[in-house]
PDB file of N, CA and C in Angstrom:
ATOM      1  N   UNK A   1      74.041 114.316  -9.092  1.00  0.00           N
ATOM      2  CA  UNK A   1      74.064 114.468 -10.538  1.00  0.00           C
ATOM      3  C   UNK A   1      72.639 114.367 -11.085  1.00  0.00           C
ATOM      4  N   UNK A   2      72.360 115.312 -11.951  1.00  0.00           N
ATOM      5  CA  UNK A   2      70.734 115.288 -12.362  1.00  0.00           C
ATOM      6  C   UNK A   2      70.776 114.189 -13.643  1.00  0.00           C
ATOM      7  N   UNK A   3      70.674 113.241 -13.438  1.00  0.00           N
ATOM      8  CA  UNK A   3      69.848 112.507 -15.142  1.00  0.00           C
ATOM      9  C   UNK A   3      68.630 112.280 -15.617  1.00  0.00           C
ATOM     10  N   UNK A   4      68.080 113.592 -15.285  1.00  0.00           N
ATOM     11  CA  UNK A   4      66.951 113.521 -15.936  1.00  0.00           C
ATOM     12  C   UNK A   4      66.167 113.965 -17.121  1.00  0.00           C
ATOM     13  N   UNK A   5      65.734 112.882 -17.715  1.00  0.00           N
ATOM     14  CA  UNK A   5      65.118 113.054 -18.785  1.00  0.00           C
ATOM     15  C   UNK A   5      64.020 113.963 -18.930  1.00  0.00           C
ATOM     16  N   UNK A   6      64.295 115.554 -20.122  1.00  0.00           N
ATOM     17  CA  UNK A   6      63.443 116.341 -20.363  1.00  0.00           C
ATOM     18  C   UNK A   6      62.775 116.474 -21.710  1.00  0.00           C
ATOM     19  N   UNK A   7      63.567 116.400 -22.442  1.00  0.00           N
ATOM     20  CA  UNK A   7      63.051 116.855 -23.897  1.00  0.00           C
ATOM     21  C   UNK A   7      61.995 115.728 -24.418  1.00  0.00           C
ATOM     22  N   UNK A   8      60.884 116.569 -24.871  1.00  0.00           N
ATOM     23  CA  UNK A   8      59.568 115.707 -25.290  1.00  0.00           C
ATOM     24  C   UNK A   8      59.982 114.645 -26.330  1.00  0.00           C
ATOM     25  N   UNK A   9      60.935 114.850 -27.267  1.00  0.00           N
ATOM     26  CA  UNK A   9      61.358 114.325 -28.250  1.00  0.00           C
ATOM     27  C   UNK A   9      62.441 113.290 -27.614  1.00  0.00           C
ATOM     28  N   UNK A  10      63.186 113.348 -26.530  1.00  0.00           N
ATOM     29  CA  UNK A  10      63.644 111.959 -25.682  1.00  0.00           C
ATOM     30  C   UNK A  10      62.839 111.075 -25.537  1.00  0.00           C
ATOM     31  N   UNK A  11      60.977 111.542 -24.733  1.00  0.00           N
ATOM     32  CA  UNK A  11      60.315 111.144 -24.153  1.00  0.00           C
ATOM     33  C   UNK A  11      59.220 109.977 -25.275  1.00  0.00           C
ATOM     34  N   UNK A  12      59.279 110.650 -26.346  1.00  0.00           N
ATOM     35  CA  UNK A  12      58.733 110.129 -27.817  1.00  0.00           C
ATOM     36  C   UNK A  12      59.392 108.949 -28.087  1.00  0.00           C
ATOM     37  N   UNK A  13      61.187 109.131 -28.131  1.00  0.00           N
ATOM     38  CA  UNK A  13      62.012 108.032 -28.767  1.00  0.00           C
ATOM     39  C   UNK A  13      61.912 106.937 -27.418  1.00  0.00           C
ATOM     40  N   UNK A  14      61.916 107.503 -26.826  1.00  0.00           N
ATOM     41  CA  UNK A  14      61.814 105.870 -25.384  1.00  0.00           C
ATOM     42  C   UNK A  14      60.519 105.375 -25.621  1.00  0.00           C
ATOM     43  N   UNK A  15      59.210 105.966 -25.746  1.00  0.00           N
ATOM     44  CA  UNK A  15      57.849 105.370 -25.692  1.00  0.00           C
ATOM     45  C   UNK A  15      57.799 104.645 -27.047  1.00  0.00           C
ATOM     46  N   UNK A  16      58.519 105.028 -28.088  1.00  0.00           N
ATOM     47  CA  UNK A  16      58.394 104.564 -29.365  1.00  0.00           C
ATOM     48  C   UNK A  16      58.816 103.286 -29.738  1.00  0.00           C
ATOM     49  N   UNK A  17      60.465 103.376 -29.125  1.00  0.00           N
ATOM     50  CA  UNK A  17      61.324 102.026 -29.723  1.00  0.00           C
ATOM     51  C   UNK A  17      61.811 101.373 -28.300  1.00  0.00           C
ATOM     52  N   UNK A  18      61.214 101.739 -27.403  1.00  0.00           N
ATOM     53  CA  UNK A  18      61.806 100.940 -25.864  1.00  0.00           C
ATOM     54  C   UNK A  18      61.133  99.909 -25.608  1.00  0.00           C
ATOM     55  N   UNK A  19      61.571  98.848 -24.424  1.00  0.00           N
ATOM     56  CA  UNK A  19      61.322  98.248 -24.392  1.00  0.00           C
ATOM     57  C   UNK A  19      60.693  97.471 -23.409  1.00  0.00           C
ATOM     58  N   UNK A  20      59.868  97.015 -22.550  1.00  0.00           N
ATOM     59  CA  UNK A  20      59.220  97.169 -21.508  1.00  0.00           C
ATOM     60  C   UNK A  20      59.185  95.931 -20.484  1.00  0.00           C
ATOM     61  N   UNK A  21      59.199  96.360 -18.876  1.00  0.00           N
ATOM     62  CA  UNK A  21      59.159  95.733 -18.054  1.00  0.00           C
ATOM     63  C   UNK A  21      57.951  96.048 -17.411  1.00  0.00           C
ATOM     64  N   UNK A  22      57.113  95.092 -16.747  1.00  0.00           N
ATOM     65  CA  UNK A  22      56.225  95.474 -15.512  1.00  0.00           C
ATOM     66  C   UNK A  22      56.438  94.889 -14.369  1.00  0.00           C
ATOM     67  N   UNK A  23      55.769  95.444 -13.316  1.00  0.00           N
ATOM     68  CA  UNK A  23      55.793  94.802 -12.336  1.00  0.00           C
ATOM     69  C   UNK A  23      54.184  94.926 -11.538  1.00  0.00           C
ATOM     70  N   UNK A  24      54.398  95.209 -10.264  1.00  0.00           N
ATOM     71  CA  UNK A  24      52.489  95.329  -9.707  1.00  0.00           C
ATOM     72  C   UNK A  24      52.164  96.405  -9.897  1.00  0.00           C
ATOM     73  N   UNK A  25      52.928  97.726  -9.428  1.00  0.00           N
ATOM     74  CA  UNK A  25      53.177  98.890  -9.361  1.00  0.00           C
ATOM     75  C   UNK A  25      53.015  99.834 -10.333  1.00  0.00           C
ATOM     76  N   UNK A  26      54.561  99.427 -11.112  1.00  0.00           N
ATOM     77  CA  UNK A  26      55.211 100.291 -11.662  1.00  0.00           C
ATOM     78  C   UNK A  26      54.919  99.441 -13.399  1.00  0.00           C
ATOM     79  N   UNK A  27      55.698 100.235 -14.334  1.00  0.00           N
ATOM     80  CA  UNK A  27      55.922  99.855 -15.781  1.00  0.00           C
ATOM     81  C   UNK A  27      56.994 100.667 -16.140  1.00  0.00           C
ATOM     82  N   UNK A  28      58.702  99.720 -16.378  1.00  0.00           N
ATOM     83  CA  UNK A  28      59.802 100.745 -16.941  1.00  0.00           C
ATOM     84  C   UNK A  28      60.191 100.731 -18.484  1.00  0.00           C
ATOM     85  N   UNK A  29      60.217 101.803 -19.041  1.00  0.00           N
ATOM     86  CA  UNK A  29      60.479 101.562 -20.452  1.00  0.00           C
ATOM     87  C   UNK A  29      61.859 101.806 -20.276  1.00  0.00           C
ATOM     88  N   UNK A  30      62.324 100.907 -21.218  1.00  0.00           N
ATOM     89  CA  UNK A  30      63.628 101.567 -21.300  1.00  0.00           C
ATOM     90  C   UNK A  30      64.413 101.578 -22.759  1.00  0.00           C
ATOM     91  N   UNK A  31      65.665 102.061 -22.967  1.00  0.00           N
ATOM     92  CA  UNK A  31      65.817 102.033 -24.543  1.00  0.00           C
ATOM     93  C   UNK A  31      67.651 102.698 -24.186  1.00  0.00           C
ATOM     94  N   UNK A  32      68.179 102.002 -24.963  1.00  0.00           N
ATOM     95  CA  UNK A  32      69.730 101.860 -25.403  1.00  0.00           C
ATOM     96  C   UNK A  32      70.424 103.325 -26.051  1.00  0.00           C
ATOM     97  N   UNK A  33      70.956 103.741 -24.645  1.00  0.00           N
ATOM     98  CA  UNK A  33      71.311 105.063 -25.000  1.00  0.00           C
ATOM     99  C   UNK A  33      72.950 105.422 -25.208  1.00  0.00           C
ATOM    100  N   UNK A  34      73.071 106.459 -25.257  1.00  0.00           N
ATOM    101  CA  UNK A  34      74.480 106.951 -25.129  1.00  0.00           C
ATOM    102  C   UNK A  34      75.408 107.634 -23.188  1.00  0.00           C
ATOM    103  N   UNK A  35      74.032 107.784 -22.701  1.00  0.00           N
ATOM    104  CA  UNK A  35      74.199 108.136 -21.031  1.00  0.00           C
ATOM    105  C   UNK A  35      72.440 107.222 -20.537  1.00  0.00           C
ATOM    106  N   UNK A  36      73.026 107.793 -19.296  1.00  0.00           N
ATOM    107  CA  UNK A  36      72.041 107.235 -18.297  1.00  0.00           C
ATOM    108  C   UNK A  36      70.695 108.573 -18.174  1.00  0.00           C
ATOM    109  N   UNK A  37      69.679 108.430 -18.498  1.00  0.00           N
ATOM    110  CA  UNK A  37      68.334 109.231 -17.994  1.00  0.00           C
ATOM    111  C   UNK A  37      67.288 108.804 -18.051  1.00  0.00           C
ATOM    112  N   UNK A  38      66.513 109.342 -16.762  1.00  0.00           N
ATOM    113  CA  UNK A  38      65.575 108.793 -16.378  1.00  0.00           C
ATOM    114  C   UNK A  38      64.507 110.167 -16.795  1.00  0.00           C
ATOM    115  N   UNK A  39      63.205 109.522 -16.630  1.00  0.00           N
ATOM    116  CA  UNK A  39      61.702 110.068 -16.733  1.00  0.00           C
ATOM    117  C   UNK A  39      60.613 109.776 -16.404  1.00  0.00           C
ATOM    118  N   UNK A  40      60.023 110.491 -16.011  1.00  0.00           N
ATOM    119  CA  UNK A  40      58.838 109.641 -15.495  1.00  0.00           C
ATOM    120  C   UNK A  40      57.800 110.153 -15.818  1.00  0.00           C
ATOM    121  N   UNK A  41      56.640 109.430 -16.014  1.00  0.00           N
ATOM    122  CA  UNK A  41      55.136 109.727 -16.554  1.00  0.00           C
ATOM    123  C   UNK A  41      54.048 109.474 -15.744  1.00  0.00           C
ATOM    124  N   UNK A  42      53.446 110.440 -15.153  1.00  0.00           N
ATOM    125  CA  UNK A  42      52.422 110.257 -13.945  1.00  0.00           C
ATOM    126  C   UNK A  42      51.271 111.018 -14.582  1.00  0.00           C
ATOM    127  N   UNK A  43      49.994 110.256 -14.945  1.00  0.00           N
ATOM    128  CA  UNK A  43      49.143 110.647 -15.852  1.00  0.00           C
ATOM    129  C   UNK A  43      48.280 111.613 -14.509  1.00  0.00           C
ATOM    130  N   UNK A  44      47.266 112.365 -15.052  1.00  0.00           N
ATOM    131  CA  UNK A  44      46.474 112.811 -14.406  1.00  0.00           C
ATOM    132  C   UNK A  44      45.263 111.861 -13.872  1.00  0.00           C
ATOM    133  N   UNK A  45      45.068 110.823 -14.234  1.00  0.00           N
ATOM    134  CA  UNK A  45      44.584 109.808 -13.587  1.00  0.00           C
ATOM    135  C   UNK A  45      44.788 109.092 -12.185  1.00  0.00           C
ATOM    136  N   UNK A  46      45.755 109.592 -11.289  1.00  0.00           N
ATOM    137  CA  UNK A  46      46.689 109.503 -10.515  1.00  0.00           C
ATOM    138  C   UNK A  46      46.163 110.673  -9.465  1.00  0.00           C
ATOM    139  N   UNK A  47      45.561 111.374  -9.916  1.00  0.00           N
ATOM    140  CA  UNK A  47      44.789 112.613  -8.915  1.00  0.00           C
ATOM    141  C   UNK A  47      45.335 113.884  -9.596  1.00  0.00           C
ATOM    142  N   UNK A  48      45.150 115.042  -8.781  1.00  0.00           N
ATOM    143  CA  UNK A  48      45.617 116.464  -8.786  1.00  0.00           C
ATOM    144  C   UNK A  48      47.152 116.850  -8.888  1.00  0.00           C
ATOM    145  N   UNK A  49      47.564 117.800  -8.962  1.00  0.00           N
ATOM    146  CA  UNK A  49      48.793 117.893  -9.226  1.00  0.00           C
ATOM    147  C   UNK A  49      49.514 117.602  -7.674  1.00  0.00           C
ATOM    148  N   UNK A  50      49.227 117.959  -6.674  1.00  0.00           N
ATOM    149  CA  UNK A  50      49.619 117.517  -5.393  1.00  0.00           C
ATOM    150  C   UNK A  50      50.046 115.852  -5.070  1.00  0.00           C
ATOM    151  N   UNK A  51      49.284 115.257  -5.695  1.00  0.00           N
ATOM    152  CA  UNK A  51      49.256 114.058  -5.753  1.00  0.00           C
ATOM    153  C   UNK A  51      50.152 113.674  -6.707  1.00  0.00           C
ATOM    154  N   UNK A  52      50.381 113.708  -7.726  1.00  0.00           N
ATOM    155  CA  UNK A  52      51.094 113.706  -9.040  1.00  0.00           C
ATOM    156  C   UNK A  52      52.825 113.632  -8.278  1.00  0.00           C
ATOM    157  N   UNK A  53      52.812 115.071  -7.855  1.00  0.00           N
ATOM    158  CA  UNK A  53      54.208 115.653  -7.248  1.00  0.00           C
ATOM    159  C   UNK A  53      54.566 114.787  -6.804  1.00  0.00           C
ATOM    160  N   UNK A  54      54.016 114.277  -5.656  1.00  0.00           N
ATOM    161  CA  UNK A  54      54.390 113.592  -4.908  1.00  0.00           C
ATOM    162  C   UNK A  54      55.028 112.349  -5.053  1.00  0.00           C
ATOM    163  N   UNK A  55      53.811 111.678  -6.269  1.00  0.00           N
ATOM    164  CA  UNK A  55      54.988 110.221  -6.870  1.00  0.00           C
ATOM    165  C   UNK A  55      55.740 110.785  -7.222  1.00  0.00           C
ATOM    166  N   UNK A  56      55.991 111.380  -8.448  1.00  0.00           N
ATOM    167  CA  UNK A  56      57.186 111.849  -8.857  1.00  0.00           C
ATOM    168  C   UNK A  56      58.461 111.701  -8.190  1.00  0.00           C
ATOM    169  N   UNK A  57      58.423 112.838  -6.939  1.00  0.00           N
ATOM    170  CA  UNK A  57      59.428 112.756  -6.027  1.00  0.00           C
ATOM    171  C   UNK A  57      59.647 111.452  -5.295  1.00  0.00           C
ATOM    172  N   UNK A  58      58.624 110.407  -5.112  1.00  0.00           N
ATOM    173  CA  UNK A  58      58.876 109.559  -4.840  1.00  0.00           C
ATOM    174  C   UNK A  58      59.867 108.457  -5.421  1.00  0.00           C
ATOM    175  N   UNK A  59      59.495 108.477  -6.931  1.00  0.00           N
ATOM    176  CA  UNK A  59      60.030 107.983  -7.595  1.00  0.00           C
ATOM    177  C   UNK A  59      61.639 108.366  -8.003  1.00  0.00           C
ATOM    178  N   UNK A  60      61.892 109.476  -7.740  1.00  0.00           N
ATOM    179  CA  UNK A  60      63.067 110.484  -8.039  1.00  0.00           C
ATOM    180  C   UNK A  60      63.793 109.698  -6.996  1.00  0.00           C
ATOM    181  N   UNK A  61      63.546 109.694  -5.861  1.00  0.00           N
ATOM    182  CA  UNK A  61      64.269 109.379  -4.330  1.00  0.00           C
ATOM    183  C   UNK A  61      64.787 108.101  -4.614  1.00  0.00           C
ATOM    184  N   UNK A  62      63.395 107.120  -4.909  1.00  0.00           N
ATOM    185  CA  UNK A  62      64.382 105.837  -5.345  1.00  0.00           C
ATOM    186  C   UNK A  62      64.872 105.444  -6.455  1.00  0.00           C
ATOM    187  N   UNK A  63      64.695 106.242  -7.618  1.00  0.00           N
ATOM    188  CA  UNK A  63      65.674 105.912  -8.641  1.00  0.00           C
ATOM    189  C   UNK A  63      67.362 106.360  -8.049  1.00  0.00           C
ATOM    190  N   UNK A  64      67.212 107.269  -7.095  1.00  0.00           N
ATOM    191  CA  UNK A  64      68.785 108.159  -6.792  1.00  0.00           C
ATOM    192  C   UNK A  64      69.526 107.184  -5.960  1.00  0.00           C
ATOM    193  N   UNK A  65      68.900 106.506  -5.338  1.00  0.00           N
ATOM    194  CA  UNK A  65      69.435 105.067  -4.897  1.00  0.00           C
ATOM    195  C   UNK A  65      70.036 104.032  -5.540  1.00  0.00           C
ATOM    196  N   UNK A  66      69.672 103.966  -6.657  1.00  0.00           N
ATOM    197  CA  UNK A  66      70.230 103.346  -7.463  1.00  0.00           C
ATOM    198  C   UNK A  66      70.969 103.164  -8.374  1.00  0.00           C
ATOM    199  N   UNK A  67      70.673 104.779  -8.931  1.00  0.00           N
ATOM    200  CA  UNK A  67      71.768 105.327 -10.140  1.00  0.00           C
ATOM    201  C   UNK A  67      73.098 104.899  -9.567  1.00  0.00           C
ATOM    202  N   UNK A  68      73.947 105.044  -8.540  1.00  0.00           N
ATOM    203  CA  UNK A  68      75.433 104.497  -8.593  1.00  0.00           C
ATOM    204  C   UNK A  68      75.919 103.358  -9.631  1.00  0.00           C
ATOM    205  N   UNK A  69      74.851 102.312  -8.976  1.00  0.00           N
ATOM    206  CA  UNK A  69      75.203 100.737  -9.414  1.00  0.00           C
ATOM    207  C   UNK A  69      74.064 100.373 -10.589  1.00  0.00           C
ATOM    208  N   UNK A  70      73.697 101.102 -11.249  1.00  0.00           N
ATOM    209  CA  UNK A  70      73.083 100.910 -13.335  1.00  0.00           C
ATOM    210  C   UNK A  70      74.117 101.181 -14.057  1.00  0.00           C
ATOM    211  N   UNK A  71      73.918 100.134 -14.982  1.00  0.00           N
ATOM    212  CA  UNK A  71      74.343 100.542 -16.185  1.00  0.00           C
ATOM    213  C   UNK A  71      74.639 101.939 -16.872  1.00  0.00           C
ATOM    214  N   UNK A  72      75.342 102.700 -17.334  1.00  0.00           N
ATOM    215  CA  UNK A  72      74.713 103.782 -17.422  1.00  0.00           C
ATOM    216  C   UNK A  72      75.142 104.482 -19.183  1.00  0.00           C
ATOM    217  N   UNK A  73      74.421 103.547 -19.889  1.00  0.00           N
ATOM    218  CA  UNK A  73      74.148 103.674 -20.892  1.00  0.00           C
ATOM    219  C   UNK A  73      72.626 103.691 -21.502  1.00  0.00           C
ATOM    220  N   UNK A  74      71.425 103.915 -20.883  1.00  0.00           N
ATOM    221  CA  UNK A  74      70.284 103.517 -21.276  1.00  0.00           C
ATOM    222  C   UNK A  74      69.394 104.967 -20.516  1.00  0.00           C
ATOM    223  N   UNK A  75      67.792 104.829 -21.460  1.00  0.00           N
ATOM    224  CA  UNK A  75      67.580 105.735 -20.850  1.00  0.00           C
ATOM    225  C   UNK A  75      65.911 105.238 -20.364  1.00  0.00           C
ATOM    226  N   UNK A  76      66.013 105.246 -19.001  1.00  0.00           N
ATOM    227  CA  UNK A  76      64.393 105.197 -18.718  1.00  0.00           C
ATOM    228  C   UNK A  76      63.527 105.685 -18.592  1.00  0.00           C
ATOM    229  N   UNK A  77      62.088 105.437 -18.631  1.00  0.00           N
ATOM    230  CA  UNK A  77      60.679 106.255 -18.051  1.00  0.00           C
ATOM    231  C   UNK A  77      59.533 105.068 -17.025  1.00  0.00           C
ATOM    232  N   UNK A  78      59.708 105.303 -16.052  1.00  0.00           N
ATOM    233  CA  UNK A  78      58.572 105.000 -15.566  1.00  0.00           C
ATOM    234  C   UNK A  78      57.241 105.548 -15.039  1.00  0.00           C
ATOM    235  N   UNK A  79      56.540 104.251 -15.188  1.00  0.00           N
ATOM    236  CA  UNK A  79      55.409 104.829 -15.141  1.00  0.00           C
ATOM    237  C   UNK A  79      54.327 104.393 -14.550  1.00  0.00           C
ATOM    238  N   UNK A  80      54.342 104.886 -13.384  1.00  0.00           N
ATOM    239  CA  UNK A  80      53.025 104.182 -12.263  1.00  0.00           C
ATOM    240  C   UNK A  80      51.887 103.754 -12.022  1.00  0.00           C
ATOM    241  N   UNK A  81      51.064 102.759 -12.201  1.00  0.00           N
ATOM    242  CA  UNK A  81      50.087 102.302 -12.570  1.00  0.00           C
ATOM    243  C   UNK A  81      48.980 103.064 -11.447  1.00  0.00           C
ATOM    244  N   UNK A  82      48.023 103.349 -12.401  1.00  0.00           N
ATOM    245  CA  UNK A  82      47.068 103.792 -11.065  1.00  0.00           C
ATOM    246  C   UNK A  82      46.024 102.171 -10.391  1.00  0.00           C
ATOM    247  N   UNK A  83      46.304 102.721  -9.002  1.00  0.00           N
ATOM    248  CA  UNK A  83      45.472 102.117  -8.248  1.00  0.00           C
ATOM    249  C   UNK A  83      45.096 102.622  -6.480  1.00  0.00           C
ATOM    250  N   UNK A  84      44.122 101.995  -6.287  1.00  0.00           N
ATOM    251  CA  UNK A  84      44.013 102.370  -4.429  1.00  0.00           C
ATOM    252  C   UNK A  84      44.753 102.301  -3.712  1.00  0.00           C
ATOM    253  N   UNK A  85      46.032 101.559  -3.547  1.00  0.00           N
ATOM    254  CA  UNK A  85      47.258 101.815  -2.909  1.00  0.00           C
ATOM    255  C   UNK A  85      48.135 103.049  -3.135  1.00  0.00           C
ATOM    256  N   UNK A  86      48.265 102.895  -1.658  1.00  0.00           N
ATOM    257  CA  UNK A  86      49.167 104.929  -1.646  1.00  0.00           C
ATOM    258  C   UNK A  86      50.649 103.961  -2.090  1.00  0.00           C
ATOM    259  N   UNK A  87      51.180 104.269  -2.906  1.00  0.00           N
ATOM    260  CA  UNK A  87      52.511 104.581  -2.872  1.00  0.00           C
ATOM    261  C   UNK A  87      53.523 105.115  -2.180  1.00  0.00           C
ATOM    262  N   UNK A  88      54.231 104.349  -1.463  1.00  0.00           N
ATOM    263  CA  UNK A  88      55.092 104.442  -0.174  1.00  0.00           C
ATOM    264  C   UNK A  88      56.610 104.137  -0.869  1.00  0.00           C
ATOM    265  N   UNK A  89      57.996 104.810  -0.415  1.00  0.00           N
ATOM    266  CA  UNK A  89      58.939 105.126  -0.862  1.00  0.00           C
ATOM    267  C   UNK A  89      59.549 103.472  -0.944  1.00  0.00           C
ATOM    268  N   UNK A  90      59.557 102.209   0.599  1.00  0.00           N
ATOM    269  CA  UNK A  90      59.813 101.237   0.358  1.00  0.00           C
ATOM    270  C   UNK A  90      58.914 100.378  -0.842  1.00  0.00           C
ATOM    271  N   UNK A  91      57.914 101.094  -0.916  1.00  0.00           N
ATOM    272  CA  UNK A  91      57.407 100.173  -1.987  1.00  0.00           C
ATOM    273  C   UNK A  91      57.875 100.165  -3.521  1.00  0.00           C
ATOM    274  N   UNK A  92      57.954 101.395  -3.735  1.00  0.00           N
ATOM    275  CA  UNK A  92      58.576 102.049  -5.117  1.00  0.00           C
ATOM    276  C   UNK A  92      59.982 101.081  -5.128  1.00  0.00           C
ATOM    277  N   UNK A  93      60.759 101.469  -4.123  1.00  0.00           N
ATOM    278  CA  UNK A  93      62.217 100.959  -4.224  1.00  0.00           C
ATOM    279  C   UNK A  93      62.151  99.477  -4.234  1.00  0.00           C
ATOM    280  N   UNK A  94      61.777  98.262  -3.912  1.00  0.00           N
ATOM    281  CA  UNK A  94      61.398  97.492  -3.877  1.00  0.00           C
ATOM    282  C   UNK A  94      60.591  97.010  -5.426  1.00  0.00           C
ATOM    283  N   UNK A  95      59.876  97.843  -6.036  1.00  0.00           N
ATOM    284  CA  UNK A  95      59.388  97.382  -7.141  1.00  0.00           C
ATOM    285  C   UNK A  95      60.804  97.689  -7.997  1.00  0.00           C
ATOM    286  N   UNK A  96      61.139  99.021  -8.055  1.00  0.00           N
ATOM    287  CA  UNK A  96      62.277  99.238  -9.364  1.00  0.00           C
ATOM    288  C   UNK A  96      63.642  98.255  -8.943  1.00  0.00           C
ATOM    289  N   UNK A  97      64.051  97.835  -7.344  1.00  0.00           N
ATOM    290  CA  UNK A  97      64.836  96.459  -7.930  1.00  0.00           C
ATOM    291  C   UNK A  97      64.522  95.830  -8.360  1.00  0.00           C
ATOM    292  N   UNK A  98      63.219  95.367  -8.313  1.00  0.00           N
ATOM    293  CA  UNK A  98      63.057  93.459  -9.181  1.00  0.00           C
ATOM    294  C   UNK A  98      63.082  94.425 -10.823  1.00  0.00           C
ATOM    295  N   UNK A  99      62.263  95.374 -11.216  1.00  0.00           N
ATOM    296  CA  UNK A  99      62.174  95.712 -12.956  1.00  0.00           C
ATOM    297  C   UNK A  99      63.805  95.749 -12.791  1.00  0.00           C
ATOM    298  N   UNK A 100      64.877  96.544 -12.496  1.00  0.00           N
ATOM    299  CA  UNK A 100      65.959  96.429 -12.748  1.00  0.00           C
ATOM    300  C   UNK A 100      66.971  95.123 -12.566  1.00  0.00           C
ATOM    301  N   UNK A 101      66.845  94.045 -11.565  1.00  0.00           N
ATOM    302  CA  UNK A 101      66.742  92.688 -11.902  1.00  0.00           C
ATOM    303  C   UNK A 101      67.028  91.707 -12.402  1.00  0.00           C
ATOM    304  N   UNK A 102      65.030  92.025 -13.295  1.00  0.00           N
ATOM    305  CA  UNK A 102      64.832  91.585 -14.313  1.00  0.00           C
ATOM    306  C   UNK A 102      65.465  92.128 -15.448  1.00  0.00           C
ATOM    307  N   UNK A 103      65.743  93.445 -15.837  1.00  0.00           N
ATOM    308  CA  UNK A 103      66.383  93.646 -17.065  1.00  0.00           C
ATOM    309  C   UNK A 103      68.069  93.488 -17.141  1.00  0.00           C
ATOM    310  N   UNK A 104      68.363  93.183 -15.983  1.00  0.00           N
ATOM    311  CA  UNK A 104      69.992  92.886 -15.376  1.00  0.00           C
ATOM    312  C   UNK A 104      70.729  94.171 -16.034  1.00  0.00           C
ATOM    313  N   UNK A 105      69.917  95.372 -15.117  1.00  0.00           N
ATOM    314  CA  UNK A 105      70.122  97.026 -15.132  1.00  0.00           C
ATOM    315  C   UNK A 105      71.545  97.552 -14.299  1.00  0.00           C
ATOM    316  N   UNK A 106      71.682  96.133 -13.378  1.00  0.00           N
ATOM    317  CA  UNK A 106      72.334  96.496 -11.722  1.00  0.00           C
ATOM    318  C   UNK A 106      73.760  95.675 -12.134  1.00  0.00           C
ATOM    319  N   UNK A 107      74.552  96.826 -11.964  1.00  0.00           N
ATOM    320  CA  UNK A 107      76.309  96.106 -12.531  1.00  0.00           C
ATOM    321  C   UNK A 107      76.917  95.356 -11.084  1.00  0.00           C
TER     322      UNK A 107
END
């Protein structure tokens, strides 16, 4: 099932009135919806578009892990902090359980 968040004007109302978790990694906004969607924001600071892709999909893989058991009334964006660590799929998944957790995301 695709829940992903597209429209710029979704992407506006989550950055605007959501509400935020961090962790080492990652940063999830999130905000009180009517369904479940996700988004994600990978600045160009992060490298080239090759690089970019790649979290992305990273991030895609382990949010899909999880979507079963969320809530699924809310809608998220995360957003990956840049740093010298490569981003590895256990690491991602591992950060978005504790942000989900912490926001007691996981039914």
């Amino acid at each position: 099932m695709d829940y992903r968040l597209k429209k710029e004007k979704d992407f506006k109302t989550v950055f605007n009135k959501g509400k935020r978790f961090f962790s080492n990694h990652l940063t999830l906004i999130y905000l009180e919806a009517d369904s479940l969607k996700v988004g994600y924001a990978v600045s160009k600071k992060h490298g080239g578009s090759v690089k970019r892709n790649r979290i992305k999909r990273i991030l895609r893989e382990s949010f899909r892990s999880f979507s079963p058991i969320l809530s699924k009334n809310f809608f998220f964006v995360f957003i990956p902090k840049v740093s010298n660590d490569e981003l590895s799929l256990d690491l991602v998944k591992n950060e978005m359980e504790y942000l989900f957790k912490k926001g007691k995301f996981l039914v």
